[in-house]
Protein backbone atom coordinates (compact mmCIF):
# COMPACT_ATOMS: atom_id res chain seq x y z
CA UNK A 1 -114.51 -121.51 50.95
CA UNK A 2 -116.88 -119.00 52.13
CA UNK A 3 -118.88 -119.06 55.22
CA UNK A 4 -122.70 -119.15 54.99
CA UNK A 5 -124.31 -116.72 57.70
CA UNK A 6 -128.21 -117.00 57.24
CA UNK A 7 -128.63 -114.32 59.33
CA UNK A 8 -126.65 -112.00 56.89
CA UNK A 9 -128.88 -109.89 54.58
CA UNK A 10 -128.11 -110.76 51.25
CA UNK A 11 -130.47 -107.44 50.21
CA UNK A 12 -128.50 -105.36 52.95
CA UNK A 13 -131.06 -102.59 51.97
CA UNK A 14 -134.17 -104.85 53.14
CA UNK A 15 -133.00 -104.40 56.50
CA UNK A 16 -135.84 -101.31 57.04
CA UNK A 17 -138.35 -103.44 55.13
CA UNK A 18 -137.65 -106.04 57.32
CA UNK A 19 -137.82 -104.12 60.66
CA UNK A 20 -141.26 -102.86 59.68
CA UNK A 21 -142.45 -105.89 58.84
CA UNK A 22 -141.58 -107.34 62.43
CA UNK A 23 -143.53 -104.50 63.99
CA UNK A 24 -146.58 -104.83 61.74
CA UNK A 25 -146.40 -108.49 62.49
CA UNK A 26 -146.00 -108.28 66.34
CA UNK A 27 -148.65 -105.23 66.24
CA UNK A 28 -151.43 -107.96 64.73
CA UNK A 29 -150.77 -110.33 67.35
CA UNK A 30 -150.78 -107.98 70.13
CA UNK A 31 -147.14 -108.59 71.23
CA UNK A 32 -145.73 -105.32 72.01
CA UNK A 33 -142.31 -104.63 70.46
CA UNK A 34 -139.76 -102.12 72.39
CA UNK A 35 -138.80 -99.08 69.99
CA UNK A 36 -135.72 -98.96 71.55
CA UNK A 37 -134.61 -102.61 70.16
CA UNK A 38 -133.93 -104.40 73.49
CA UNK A 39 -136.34 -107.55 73.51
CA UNK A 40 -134.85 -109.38 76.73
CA UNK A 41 -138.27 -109.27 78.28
CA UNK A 42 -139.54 -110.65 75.22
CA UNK A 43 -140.98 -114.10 75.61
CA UNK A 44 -139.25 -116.80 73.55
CA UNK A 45 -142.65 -118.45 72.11
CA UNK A 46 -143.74 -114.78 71.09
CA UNK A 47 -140.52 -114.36 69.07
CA UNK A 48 -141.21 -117.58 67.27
CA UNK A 49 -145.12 -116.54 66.69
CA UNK A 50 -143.10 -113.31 64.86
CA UNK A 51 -140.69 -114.87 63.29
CA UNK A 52 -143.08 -117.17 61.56
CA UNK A 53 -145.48 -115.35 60.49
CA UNK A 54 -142.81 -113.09 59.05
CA UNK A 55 -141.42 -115.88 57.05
CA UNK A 56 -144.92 -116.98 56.22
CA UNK A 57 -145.32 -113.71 54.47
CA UNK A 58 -141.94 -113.83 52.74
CA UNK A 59 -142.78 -117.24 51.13
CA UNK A 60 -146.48 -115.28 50.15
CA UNK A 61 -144.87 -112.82 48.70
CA UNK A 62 -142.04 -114.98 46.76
CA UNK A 63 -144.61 -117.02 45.50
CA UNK A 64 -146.61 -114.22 43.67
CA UNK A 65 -143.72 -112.86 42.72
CA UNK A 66 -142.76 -115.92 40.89
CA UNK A 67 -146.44 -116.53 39.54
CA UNK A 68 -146.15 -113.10 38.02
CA UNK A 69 -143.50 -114.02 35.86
CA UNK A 70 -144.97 -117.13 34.14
């Protein structure tokens, strides 16, 4: 039985979609994002505020997706 990993990509090539969308994100709520990929000095409540709102807009964009096609 396989292992399910949601942090594995299962659109390995969305990775770069992905990473721009985290810095668009973080750039409209004024959290500033290291370019170099180290967030340790990151605080853990503005990771959340990204991480939502990037899921919020992957559920926005699912759902038009899916109201296109009916």
């Amino acid at each position: 039985m396989s292992s399910n990993n949601s942090s594995t990509l299962l659109v390995p090539q969305a990775t770069a979609a992905l990473d721009q969308m985290k810095y668009e994100v973080a750039q409209e709520l004024g959290i500033a994002l290291s370019q170099d990929g180290y967030y340790g000095n990151l605080l853990t409540k503005d990771a959340g505020y990204i991480g939502g709102n990037i899921t919020r807009r992957l559920v926005q964009i699912a759902e038009q997706s899916l109201a296109g096609r009916q």
